[in-house]
N, C-alpha and C. Protein backbone atom coordinates (compact mmCIF):
# COMPACT_ATOMS: atom_id res chain seq x y z
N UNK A 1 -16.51 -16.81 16.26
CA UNK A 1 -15.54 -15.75 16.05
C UNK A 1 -14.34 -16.31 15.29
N UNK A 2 -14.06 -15.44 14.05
CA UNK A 2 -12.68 -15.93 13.92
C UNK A 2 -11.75 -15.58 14.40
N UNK A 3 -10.60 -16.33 14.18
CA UNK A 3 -9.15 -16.03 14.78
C UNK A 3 -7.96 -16.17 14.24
N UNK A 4 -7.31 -15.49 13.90
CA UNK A 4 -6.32 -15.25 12.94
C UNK A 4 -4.63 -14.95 13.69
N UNK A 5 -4.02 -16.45 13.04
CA UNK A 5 -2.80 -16.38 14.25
C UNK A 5 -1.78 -17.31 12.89
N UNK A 6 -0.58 -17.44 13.28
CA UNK A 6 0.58 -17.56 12.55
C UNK A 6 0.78 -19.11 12.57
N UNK A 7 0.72 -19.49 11.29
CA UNK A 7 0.53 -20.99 10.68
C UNK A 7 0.97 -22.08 11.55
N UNK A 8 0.31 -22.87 11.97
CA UNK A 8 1.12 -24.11 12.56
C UNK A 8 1.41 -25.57 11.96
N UNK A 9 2.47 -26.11 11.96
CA UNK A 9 2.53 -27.38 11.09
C UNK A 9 1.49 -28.22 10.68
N UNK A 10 0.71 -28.22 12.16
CA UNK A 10 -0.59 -29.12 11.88
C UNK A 10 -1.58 -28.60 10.56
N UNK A 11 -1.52 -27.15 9.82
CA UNK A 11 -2.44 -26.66 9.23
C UNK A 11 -2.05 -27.22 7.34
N UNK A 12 -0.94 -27.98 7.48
CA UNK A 12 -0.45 -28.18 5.86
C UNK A 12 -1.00 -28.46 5.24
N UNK A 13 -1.51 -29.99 5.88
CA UNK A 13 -2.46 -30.33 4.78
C UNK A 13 -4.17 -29.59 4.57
N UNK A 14 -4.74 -28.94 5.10
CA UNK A 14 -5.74 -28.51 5.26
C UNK A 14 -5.35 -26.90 4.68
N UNK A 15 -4.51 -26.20 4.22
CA UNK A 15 -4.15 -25.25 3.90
C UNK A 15 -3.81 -25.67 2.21
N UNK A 16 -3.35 -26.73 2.01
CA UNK A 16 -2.84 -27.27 0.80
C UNK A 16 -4.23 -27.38 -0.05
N UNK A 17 -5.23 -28.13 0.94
CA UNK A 17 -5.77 -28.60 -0.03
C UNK A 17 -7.11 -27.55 -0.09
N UNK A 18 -7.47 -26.12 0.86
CA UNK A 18 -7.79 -24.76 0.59
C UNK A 18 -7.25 -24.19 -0.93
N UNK A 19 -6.03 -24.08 -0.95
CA UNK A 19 -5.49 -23.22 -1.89
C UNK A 19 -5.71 -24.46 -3.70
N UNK A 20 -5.56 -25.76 -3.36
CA UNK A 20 -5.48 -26.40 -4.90
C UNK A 20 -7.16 -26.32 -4.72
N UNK A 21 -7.88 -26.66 -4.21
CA UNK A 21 -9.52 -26.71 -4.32
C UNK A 21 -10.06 -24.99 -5.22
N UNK A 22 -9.60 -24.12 -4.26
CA UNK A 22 -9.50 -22.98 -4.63
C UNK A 22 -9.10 -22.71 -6.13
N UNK A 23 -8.17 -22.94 -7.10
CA UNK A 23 -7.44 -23.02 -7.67
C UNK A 23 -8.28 -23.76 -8.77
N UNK A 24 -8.71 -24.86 -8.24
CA UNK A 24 -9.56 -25.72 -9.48
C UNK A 24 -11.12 -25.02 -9.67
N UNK A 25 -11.56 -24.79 -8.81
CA UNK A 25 -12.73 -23.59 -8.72
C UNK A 25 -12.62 -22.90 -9.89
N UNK A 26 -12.02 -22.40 -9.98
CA UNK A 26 -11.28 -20.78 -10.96
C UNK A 26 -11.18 -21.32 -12.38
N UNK A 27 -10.60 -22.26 -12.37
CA UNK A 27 -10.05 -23.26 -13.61
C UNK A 27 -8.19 -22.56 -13.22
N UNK A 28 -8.23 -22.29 -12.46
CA UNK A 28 -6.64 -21.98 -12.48
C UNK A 28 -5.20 -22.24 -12.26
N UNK A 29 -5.82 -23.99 -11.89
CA UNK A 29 -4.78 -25.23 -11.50
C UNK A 29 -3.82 -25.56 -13.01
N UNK A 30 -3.24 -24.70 -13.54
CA UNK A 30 -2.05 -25.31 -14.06
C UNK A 30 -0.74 -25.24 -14.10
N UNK A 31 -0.08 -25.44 -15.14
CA UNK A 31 1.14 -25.70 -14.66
C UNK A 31 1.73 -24.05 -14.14
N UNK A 32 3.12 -24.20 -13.52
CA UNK A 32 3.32 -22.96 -13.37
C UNK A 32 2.80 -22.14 -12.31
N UNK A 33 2.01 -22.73 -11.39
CA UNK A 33 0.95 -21.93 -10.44
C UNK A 33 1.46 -22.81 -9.05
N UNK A 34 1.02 -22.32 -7.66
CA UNK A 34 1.11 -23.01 -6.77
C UNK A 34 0.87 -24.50 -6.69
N UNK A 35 -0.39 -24.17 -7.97
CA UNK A 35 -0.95 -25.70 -7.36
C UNK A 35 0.05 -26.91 -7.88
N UNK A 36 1.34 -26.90 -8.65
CA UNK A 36 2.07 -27.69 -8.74
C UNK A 36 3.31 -27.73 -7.92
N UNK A 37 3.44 -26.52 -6.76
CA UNK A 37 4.49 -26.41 -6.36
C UNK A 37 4.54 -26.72 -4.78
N UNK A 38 5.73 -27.85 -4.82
CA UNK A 38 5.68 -28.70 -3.38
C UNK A 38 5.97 -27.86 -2.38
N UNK A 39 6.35 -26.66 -2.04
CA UNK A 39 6.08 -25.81 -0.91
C UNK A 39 4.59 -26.14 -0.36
N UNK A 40 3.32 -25.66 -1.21
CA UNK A 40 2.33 -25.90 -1.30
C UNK A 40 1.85 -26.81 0.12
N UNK A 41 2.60 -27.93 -0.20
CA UNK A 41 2.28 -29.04 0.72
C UNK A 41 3.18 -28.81 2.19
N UNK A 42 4.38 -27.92 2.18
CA UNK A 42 4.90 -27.43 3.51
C UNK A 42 5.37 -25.91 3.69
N UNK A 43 3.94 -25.54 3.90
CA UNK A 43 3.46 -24.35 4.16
C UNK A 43 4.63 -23.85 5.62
N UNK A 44 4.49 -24.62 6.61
CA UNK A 44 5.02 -24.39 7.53
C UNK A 44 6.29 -24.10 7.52
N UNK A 45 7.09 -25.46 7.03
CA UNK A 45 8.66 -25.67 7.02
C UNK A 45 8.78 -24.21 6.02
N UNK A 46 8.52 -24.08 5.22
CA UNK A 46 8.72 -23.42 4.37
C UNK A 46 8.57 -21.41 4.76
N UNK A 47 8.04 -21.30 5.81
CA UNK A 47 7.98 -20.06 6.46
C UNK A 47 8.85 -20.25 7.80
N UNK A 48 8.54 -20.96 8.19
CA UNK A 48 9.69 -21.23 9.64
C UNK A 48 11.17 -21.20 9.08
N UNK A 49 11.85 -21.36 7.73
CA UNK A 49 12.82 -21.59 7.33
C UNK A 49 13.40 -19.74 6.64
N UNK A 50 12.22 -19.02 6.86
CA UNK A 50 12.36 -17.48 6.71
C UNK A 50 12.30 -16.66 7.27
N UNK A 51 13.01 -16.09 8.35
CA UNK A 51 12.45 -15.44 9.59
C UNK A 51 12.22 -14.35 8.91
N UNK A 52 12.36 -13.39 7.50
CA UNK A 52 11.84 -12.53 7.33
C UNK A 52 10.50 -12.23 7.00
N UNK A 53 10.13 -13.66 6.98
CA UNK A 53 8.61 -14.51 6.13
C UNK A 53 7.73 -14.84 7.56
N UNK A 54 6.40 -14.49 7.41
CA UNK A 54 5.36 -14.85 8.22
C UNK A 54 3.77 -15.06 7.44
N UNK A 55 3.19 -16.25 7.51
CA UNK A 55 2.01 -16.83 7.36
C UNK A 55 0.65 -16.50 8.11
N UNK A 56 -0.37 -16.25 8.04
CA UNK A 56 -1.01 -16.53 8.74
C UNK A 56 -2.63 -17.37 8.39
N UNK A 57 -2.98 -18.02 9.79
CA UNK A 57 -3.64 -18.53 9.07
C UNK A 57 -5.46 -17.95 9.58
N UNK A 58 -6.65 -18.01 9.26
CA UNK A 58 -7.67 -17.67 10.02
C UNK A 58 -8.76 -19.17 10.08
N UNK A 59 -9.09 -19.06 11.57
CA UNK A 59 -9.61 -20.38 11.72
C UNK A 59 -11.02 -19.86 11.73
N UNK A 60 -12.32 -20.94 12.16
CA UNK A 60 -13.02 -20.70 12.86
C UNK A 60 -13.93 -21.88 13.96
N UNK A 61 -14.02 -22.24 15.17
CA UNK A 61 -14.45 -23.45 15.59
C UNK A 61 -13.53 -24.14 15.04
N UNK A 62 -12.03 -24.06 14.99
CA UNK A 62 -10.72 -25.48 14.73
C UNK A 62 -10.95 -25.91 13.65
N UNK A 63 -11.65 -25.03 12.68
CA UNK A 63 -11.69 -25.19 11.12
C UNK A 63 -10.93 -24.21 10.11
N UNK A 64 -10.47 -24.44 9.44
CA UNK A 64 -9.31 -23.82 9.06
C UNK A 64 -9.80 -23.10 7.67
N UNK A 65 -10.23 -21.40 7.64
CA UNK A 65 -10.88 -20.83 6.52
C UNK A 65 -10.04 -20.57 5.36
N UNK A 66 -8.71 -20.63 5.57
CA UNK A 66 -7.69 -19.84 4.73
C UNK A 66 -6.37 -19.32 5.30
N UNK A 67 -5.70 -18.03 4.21
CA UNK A 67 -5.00 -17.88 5.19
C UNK A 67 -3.51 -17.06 4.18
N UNK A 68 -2.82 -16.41 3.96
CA UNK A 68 -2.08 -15.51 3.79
C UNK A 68 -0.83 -15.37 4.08
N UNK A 69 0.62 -14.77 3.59
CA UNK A 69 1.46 -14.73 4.16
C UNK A 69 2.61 -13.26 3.31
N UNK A 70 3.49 -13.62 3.87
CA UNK A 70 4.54 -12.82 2.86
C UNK A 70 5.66 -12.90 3.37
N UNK A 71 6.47 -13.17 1.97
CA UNK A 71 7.89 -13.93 1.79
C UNK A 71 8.85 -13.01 0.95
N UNK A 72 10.23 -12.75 1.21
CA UNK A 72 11.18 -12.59 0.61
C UNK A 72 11.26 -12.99 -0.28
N UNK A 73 10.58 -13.22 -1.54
CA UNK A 73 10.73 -14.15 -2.72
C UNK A 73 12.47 -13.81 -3.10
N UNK A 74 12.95 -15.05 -3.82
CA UNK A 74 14.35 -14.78 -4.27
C UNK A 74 14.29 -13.88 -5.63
N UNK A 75 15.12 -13.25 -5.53
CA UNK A 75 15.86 -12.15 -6.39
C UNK A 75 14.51 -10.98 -6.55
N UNK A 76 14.10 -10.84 -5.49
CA UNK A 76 13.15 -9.78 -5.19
C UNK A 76 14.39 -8.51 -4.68
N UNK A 77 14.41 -7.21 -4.75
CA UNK A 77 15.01 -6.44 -3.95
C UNK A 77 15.24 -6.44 -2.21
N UNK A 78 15.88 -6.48 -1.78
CA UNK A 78 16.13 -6.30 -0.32
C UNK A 78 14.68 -5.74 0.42
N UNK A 79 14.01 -4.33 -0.02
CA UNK A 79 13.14 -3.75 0.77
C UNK A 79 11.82 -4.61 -0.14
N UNK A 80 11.64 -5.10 -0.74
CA UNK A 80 10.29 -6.11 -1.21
C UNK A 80 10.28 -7.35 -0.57
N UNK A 81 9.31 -7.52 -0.44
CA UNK A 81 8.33 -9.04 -0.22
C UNK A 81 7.50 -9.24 -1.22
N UNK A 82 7.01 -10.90 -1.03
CA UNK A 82 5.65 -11.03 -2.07
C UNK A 82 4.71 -11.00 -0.89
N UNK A 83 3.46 -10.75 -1.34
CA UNK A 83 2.11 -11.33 -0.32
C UNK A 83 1.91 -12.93 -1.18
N UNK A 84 1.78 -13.52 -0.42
CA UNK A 84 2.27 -15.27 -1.14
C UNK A 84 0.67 -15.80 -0.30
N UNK A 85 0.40 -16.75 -1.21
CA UNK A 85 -0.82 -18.20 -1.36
C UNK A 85 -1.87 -17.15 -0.31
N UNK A 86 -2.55 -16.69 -0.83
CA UNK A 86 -4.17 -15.81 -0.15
C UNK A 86 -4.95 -16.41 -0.89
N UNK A 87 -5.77 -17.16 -0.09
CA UNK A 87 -6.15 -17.95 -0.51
C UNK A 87 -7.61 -18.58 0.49
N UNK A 88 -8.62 -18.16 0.19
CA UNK A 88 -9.82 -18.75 1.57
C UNK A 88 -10.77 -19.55 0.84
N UNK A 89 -11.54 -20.87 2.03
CA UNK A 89 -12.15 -21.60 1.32
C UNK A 89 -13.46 -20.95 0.80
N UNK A 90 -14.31 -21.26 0.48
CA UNK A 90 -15.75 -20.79 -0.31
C UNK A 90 -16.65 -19.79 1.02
N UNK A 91 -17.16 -20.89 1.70
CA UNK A 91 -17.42 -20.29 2.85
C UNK A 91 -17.14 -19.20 3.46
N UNK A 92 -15.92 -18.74 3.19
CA UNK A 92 -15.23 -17.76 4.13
C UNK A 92 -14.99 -16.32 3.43
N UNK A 93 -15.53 -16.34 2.10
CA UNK A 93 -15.74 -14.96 0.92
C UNK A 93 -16.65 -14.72 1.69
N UNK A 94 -16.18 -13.19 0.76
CA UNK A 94 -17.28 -12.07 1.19
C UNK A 94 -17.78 -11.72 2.39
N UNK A 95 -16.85 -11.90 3.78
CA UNK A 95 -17.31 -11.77 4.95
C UNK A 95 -16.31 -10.73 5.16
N UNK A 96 -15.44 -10.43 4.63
CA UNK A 96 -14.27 -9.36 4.64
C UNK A 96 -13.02 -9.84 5.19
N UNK A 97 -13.20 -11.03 5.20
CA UNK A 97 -11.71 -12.23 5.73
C UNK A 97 -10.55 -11.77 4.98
N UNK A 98 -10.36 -11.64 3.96
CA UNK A 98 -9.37 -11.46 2.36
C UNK A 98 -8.78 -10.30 2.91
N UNK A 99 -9.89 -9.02 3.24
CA UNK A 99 -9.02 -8.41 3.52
C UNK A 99 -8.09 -7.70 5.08
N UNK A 100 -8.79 -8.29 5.87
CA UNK A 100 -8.19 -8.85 7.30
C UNK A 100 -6.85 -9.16 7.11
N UNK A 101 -7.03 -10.01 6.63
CA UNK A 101 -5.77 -10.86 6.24
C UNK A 101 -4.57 -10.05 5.27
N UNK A 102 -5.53 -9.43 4.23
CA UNK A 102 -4.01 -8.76 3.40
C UNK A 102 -3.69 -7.49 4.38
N UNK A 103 -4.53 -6.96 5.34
CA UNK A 103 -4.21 -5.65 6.02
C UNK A 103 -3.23 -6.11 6.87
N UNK A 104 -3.17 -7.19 7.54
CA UNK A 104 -2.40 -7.96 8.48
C UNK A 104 -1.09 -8.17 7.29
N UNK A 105 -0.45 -8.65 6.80
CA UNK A 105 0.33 -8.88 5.93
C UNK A 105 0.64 -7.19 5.88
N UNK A 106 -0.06 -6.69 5.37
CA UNK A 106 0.98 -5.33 4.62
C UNK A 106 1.63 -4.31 6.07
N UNK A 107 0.69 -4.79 7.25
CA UNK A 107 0.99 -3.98 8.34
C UNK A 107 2.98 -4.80 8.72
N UNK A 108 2.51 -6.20 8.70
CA UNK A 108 3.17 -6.98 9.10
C UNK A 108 4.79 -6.88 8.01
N UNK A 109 4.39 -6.26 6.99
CA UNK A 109 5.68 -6.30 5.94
C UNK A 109 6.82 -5.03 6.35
N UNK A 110 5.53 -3.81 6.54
CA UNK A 110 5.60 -2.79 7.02
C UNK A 110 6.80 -2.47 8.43
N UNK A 111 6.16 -3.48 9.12
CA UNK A 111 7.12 -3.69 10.52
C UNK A 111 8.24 -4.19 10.55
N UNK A 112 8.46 -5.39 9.33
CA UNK A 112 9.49 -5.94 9.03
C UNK A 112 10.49 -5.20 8.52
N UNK A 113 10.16 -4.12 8.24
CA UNK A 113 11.27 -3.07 7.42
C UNK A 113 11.35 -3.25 5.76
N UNK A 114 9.98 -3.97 5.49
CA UNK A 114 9.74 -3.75 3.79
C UNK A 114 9.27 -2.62 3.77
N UNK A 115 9.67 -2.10 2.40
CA UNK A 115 8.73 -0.85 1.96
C UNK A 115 7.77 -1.14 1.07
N UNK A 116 8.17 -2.03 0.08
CA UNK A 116 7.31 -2.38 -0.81
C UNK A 116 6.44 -4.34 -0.66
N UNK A 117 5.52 -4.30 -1.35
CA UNK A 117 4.88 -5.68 -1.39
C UNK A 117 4.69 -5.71 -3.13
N UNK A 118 5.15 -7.35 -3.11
CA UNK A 118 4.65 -7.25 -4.51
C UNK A 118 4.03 -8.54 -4.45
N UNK A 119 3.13 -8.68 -5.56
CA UNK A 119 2.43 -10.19 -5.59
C UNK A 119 2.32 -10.27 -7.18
N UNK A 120 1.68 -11.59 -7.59
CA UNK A 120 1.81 -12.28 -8.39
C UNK A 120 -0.18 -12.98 -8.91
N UNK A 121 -0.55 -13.07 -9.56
CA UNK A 121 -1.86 -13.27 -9.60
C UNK A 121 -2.25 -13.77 -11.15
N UNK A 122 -3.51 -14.31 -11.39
CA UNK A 122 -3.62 -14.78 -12.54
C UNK A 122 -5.21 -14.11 -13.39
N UNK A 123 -5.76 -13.58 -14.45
CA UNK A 123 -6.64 -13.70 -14.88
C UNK A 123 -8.36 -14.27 -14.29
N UNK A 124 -8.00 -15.55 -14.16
CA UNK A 124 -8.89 -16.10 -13.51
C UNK A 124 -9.55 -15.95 -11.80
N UNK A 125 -8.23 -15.11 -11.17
CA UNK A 125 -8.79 -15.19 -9.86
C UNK A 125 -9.17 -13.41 -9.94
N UNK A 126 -10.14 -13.35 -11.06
CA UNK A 126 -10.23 -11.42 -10.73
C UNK A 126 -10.61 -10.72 -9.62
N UNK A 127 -11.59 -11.42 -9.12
CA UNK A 127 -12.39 -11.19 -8.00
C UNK A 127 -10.89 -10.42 -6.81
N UNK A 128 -9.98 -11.11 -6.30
CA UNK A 128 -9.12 -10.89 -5.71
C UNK A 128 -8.41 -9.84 -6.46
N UNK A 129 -8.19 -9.34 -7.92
CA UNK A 129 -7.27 -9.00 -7.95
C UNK A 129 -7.98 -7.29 -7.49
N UNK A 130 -9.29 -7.75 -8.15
CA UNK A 130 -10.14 -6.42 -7.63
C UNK A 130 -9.63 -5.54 -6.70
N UNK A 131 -10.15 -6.64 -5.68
CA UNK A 131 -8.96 -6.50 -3.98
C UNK A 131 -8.25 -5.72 -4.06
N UNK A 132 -6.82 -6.22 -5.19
CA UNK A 132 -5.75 -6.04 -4.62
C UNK A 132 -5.82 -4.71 -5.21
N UNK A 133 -6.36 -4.31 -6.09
CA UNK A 133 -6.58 -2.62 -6.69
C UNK A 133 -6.93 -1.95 -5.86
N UNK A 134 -8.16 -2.38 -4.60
CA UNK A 134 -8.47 -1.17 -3.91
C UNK A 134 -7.65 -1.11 -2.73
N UNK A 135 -6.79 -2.44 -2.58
CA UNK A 135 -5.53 -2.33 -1.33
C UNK A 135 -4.28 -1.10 -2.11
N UNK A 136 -4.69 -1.10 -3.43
CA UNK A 136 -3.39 0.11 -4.25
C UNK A 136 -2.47 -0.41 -5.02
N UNK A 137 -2.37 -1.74 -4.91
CA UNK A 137 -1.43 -2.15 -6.00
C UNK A 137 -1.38 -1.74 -6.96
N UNK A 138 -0.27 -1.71 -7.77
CA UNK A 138 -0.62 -0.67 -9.12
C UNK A 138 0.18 -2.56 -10.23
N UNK A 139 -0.35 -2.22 -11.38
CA UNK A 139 0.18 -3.40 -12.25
C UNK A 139 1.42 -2.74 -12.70
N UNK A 140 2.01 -4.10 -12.83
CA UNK A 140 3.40 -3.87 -13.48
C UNK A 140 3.27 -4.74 -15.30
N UNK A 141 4.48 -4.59 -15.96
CA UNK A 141 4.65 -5.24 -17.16
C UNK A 141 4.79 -6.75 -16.90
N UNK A 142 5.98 -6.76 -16.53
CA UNK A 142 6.81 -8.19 -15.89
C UNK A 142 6.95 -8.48 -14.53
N UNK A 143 6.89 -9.69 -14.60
CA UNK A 143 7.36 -9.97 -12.79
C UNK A 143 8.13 -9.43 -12.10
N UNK A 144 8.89 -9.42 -11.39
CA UNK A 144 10.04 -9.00 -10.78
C UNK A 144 10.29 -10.53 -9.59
N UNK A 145 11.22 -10.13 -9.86
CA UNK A 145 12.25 -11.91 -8.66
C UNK A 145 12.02 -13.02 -9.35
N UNK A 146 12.04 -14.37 -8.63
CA UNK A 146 11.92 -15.22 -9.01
C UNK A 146 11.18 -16.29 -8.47
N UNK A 147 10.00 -15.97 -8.63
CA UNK A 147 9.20 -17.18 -7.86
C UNK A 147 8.70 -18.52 -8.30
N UNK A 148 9.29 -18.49 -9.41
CA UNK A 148 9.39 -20.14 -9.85
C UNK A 148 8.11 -20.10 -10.36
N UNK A 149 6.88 -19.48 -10.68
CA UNK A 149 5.11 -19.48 -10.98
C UNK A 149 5.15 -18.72 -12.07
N UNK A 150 5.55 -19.36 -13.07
CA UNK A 150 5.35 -18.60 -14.89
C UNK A 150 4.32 -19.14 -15.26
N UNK A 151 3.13 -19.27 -14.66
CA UNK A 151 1.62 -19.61 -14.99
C UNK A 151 1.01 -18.07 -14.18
N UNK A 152 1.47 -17.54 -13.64
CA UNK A 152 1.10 -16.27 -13.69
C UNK A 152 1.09 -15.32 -14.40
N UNK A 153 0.42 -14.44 -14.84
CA UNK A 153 0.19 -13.14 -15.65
C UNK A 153 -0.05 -11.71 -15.43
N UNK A 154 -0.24 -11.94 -14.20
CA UNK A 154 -0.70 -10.47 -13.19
C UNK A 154 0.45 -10.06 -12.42
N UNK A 155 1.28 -9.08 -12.42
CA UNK A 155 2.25 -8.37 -11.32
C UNK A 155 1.91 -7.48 -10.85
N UNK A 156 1.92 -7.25 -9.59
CA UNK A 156 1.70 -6.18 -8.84
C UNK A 156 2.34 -5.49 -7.95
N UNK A 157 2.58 -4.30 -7.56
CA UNK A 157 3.46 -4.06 -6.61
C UNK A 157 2.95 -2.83 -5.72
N UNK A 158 3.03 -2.73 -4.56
CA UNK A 158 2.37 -1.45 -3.95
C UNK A 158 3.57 -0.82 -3.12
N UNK A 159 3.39 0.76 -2.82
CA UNK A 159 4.21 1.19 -1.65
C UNK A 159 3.49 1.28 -0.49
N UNK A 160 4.42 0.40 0.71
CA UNK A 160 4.40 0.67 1.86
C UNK A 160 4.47 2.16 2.54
């Protein structure tokens, strides 16, 4: 059974190296993208340091499949969040994990008193962005905020 519960320090490195593995899969490790950005490596500190921000991660048997979150990105609007690093290992597609996880997030943004979610995505990971079309995201032109990842090309934003 899996189990899906809110990131713990111990999961950094095993979450880090989910999302760059992931990433090189795709061909989508370059510059500009998570996979250069040292949050990456403190997943934890880096959500514990946002109480408006929550992670989660989904295990299975103390193996760690992936895992999701959403953050206040800076110079995002007050009522937005991003859905930030969704991201599962090979194994763990196509079992309907992805979207467990983003339903958890948008419920979870929802409660927080966001109205909106926006995310960030690239070409190469279509498969997800698929996803994120039938979760409703609608595309935008330009980014919005500032999330430091100008190796992205995809904006998205949905209403809560």
């Amino acid at each position: 059974m899996v189990n899906i519960r809110p990131i713990a320090q111990t999961d950094n490195a095993a979450l880090a190296s989910i999302i760059r593995k992931a990433l090189e899969e795709f061909g989508a490790n370059k510059p500009g993208t998570v996979y250069y950005d040292e949050t990456t490596d403190h997943l934890f500190e880096t959500f514990q340091a946002e109480p408006a921000s929550i992670y989660f991660v989904a295990e299975k048997d103390g193996a760690l499949l992936g895992g999701a979150g959403i953050y206040p990105t800076n110079a995002l609007p007050a009522d937005t969040c991003e859905l930030v690093k969704m991201y599962l290992a090979p194994a763990a597609r196509g079992l309907g994990l992805g979207r467990q996880l983003i339903n958890l997030c948008l419920e979870t943004a929802k409660a927080k008193g966001f109205s909106r979610v926006y995310l960030e995505s690239m070409p190469e990971l279509k498969k997800a962005v698929g996803i994120y079309e039938l979760f409703g995201f609608q595309y935008l032109t330009a980014p919005m905020g500032n999330s430091g990842h100008c190796g992205c090309g995809i904006w998205m934003l949905k209403n809560l």
